[in-house]
Protein backbone atom coordinates (compact mmCIF):
# COMPACT_ATOMS: atom_id res chain seq x y z
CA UNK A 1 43.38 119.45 23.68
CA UNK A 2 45.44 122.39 22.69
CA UNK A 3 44.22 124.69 25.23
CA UNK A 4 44.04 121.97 27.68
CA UNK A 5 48.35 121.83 26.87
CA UNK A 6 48.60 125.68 26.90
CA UNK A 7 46.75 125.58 30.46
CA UNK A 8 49.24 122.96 31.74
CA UNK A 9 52.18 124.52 30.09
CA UNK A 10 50.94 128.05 31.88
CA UNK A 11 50.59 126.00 35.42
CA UNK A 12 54.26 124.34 35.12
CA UNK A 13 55.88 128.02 34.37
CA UNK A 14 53.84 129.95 37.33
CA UNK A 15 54.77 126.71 39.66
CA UNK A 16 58.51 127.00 38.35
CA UNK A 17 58.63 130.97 39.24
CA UNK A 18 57.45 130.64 42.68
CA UNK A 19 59.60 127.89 43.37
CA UNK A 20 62.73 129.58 42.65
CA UNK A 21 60.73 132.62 44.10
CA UNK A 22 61.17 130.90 47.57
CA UNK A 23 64.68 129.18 47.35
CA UNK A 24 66.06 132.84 46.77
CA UNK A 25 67.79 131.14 43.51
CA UNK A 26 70.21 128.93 45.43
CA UNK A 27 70.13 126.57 42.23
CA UNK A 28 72.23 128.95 40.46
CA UNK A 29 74.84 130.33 42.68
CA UNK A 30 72.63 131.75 46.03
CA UNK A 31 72.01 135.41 46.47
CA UNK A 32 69.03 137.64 47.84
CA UNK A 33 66.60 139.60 46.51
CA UNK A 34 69.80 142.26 45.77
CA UNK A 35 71.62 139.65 44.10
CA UNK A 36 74.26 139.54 47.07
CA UNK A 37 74.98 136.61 49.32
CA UNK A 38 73.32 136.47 52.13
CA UNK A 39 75.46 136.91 55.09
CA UNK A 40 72.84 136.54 57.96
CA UNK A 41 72.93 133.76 58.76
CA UNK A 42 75.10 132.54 61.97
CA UNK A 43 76.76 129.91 59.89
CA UNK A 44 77.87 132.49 57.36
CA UNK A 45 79.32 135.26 59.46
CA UNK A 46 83.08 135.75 59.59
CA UNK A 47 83.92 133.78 63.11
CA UNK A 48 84.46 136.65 66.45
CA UNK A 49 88.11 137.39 67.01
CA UNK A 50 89.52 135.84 70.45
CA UNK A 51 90.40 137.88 72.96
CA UNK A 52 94.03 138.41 73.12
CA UNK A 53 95.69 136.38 75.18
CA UNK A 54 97.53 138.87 77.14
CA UNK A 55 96.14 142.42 78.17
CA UNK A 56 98.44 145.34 78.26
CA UNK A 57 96.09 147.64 80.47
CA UNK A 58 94.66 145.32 83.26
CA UNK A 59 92.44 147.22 85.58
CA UNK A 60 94.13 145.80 88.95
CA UNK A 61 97.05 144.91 89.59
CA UNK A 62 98.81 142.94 93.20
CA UNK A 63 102.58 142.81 93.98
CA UNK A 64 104.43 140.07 95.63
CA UNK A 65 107.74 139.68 96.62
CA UNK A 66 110.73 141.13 98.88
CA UNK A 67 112.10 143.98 100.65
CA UNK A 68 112.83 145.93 97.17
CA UNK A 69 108.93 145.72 96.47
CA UNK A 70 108.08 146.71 99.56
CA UNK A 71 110.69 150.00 99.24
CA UNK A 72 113.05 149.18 101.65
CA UNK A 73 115.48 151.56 102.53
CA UNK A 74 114.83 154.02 100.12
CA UNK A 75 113.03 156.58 102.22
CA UNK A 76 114.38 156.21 105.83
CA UNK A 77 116.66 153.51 107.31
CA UNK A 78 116.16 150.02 108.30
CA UNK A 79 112.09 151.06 106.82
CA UNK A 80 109.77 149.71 104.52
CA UNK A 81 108.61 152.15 102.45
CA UNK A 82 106.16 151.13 100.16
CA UNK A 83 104.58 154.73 98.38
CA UNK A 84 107.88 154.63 96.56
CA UNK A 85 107.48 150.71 95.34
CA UNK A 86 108.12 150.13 91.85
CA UNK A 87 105.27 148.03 90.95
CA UNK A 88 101.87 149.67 93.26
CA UNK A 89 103.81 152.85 94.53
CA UNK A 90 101.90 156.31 94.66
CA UNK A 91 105.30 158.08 94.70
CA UNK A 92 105.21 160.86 91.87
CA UNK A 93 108.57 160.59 90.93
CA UNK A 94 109.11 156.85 91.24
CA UNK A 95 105.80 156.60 88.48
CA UNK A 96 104.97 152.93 89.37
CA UNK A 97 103.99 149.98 87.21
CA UNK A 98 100.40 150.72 89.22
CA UNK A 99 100.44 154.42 88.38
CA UNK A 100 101.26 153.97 84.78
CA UNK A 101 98.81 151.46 84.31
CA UNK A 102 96.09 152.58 86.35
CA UNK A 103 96.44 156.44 86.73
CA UNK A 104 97.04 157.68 90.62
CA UNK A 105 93.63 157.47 91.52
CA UNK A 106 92.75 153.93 90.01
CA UNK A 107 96.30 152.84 91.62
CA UNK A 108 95.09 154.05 94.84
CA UNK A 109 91.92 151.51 94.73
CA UNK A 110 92.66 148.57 92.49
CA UNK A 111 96.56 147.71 93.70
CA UNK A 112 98.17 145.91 96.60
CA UNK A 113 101.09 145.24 97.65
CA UNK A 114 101.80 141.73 99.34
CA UNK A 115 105.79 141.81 99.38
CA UNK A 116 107.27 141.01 102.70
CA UNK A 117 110.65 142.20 103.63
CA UNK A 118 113.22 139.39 104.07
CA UNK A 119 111.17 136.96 102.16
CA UNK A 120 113.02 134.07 99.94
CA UNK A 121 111.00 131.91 97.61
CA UNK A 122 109.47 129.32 99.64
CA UNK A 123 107.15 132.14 100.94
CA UNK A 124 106.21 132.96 97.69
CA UNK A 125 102.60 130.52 98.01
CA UNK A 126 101.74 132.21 101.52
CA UNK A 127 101.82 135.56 99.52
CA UNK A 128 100.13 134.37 96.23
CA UNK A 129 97.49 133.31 98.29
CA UNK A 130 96.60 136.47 100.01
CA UNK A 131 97.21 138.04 96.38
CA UNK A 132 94.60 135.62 95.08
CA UNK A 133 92.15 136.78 97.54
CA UNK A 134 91.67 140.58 95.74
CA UNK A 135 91.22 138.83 92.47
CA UNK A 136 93.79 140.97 90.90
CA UNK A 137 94.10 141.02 86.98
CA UNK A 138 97.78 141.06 87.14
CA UNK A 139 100.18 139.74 89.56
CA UNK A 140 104.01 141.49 89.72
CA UNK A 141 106.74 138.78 90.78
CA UNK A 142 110.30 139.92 91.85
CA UNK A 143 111.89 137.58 94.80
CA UNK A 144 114.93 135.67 94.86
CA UNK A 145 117.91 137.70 96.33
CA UNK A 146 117.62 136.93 99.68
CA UNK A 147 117.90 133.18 98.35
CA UNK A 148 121.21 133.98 96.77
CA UNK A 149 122.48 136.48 100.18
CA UNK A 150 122.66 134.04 102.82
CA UNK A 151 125.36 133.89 105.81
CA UNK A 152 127.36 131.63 103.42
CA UNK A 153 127.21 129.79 99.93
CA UNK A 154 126.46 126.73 101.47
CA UNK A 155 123.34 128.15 102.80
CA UNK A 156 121.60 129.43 99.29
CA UNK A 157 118.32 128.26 98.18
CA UNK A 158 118.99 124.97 96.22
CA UNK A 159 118.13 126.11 92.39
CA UNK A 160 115.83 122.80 92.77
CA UNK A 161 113.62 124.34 95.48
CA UNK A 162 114.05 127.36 94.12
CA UNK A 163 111.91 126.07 90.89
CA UNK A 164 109.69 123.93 92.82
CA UNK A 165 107.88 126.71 95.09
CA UNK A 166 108.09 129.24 92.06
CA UNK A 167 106.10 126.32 90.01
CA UNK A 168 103.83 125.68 93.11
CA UNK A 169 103.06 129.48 93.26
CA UNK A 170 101.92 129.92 89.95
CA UNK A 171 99.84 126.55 90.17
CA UNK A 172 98.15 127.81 92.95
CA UNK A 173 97.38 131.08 90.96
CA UNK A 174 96.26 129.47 87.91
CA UNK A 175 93.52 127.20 89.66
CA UNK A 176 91.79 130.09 91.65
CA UNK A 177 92.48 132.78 89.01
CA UNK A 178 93.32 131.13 85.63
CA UNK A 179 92.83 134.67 83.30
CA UNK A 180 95.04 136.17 85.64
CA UNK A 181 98.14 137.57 84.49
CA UNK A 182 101.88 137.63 85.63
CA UNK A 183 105.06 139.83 85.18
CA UNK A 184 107.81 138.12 86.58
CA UNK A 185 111.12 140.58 87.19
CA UNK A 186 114.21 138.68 87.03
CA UNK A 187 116.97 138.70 90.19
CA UNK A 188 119.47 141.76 90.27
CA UNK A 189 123.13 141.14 89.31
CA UNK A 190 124.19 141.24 92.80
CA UNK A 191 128.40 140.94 91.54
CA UNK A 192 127.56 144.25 89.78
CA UNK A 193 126.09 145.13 93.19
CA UNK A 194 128.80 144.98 95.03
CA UNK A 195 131.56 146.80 92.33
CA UNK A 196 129.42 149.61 92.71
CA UNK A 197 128.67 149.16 95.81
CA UNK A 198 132.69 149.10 96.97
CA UNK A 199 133.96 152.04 95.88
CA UNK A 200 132.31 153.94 98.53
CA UNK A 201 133.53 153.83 102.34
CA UNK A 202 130.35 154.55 103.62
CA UNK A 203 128.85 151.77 102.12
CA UNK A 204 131.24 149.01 102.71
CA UNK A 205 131.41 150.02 106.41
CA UNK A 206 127.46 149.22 106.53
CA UNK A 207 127.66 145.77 104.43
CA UNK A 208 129.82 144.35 107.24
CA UNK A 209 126.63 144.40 109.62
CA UNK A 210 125.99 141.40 107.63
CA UNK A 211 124.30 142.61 104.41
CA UNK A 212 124.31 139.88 101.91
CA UNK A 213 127.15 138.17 103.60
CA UNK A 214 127.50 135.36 100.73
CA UNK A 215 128.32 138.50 98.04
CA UNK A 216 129.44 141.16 100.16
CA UNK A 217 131.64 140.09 103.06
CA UNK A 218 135.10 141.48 102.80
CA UNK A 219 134.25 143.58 100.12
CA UNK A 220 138.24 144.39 99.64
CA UNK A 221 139.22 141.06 99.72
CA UNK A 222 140.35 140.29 95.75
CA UNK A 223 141.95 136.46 96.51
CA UNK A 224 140.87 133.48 94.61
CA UNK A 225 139.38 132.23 97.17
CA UNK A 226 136.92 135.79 97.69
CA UNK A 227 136.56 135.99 94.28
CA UNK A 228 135.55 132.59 93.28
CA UNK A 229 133.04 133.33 96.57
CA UNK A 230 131.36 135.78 94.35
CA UNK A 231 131.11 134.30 91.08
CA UNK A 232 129.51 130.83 92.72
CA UNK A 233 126.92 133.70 94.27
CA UNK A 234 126.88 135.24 90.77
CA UNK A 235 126.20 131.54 89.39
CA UNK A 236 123.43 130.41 91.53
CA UNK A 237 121.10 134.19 90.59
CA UNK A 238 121.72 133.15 86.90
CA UNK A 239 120.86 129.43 87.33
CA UNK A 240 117.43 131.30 89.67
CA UNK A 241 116.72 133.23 86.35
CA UNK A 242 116.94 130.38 84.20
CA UNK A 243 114.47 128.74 86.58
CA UNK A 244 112.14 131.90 86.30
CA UNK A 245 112.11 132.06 82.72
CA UNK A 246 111.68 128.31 82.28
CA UNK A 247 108.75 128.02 84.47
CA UNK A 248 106.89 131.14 82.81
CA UNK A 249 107.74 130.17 79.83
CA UNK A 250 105.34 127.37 80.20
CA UNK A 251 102.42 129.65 81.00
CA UNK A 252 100.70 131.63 78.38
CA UNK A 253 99.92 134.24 80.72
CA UNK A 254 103.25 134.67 82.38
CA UNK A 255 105.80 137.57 81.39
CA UNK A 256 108.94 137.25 82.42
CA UNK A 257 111.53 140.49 81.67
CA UNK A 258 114.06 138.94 79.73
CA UNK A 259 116.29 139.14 82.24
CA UNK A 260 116.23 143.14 81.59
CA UNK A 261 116.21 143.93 85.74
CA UNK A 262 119.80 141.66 86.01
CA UNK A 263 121.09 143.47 83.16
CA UNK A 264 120.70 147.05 83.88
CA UNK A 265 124.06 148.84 84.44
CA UNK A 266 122.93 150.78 87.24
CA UNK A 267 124.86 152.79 89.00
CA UNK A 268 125.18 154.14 92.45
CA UNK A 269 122.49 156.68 91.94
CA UNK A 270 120.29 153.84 91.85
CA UNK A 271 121.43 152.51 95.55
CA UNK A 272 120.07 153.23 98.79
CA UNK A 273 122.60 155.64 100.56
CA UNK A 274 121.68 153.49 103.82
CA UNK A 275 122.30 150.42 102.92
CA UNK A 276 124.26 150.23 99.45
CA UNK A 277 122.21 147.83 98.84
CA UNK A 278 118.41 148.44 98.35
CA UNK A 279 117.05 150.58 95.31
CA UNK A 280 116.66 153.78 95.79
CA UNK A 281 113.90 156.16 94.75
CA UNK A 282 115.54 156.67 91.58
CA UNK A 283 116.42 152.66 91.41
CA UNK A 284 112.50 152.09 91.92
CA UNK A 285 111.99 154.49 88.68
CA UNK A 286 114.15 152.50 86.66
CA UNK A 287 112.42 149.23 88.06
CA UNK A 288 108.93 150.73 86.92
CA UNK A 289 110.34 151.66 83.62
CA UNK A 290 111.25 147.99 82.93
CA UNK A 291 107.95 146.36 84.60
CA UNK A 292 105.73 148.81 82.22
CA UNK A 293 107.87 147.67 79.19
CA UNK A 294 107.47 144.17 79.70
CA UNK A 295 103.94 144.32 80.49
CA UNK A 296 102.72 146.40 78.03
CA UNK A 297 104.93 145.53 74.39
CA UNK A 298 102.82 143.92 72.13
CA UNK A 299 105.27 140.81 71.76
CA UNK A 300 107.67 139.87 74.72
């Protein structure tokens, strides 16, 4: 009987040992044969970071837009110009959004520029949908001045409408394209426009062949009734760059500048010397320089 208990004794120990043999010890605390836990498991690894939400290098990149995208004025009069466009430009010293993003070759392939001259807003769809057709990775926004410089103040784009094809736009971007992201440049300060724009003879002679009319008619003209003209002009850009901010603001993938575009001081060095009006090359630069900032900072 006594070596019949050491025998069963012996069996209960070796059956112990290999049991804890194959549950790696998990009774006391888990670990491997190294003592470590065991991380290889799919349940155990640390879960993959998301991609970020927004990309600061996208590989292609599609403007739309107005005249000042499509460089208007800024190499020859009454002419588009589009090699010295801020945002898909091959200009060298203009150094577009494109070209900063993309290097001159990879602007040269992977950007396009969809900007119409004269446009206002409510042709902002037609263009998003001929932007959505090159599956772009980002889309560059800056329209809304020829909705402010109309034949009178009467005639401006209701802020209203304004929103509502801005907000259509998008939509249709996000349901063909929903990764796809957008910089959206804010309206110029066309009041600061035309104080620069005024002091030179040249350039007031050329406004009165009906450039921005609503802001720039009778440029001399300082009367209440001229100046209140202006600010209700002035008004209706800042109530269209509330409307742009709002909007994007409501779309993870939409940058919008801050309104850094209306508040640079530029100067006359920055204007067309056809038109007063337009950018010129060295405008375009400074347009560039805010695009790439907005677009590539790691926190608007």
């Amino acid at each position: 009987m006594r070596e019949r208990g050491h025998r069963a004794r012996g069996a209960v120990a070796v059956m112990t040992a290999t049991v804890l043999a194959l549950t790696g010890c998990d009774a006391f605390g888990g670990g491997g044969a190294d003592g470590k836990k065991d991380t290889g498991t799919p349940a155990s690894r640390p879960p993959a970071r998301p991609a970020p939400v927004w990309d600061r290098s996208p590989d292609s990149i599609a403007a739309v837009g107005d005249s000042i995208t499509r460089g208007f004025d800024a190499c020859a009069v009454l002419s588009d110009c589009p090699e010295v466009s801020w945002a898909t430009g091959s200009d060298a010293g203009v150094d577009s959004l494109a070209v900063r993003l993309l290097g001159v070759r990879g602007a040269a392939e992977h950007s396009r520029n969809y900007a119409v001259t004269g446009a206002r807003m409510s042709d902002l769809p037609r263009q998003m949908a001929g932007a959505i057709a090159g599956r772009p990775e980002l889309v560059t926004v800056m329209i809304g001045a020829n909705d402010a410089c109309r034949a009178s103040v009467s005639a401006m784009t209701p802020v209203a409408d304004f929103r509502a094809d801005f907000e259509a736009s998008l939509a249709k971007l996000r349901t063909a394209l929903p990764r796809t992201q957008v910089y959206v440049a804010s309206v110029p300060n066309l009041l600061r426009l035309w104080s620069q724009g005024r002091t030179n003879p040249l350039g007031k002679q050329v406004w009165k062949l009906g450039i921005c009319p609503s802001m720039l008619a009778e440029a001399d003209d300082l009367t209440g009734g001229a100046t209140r003209r202006r600010e209700e002009v002035q008004r209706r850009v800042e109530d269209y760059n509330a409307a742009l901010r709002a909007v994007c603001a409501k779309d993870r993938r939409c940058r919008f500048d801050g309104n850094a575009v209306f508040d640079f001081r530029f100067g006359t060095d920055q204007l067309s010397r056809w038109d007063w009006f337009h950018p010129s090359r060295d405008g375009q630069a400074r347009l560039a320089e805010i695009a790439y900032r907005t677009v590539t900072v790691r926190r608007p």
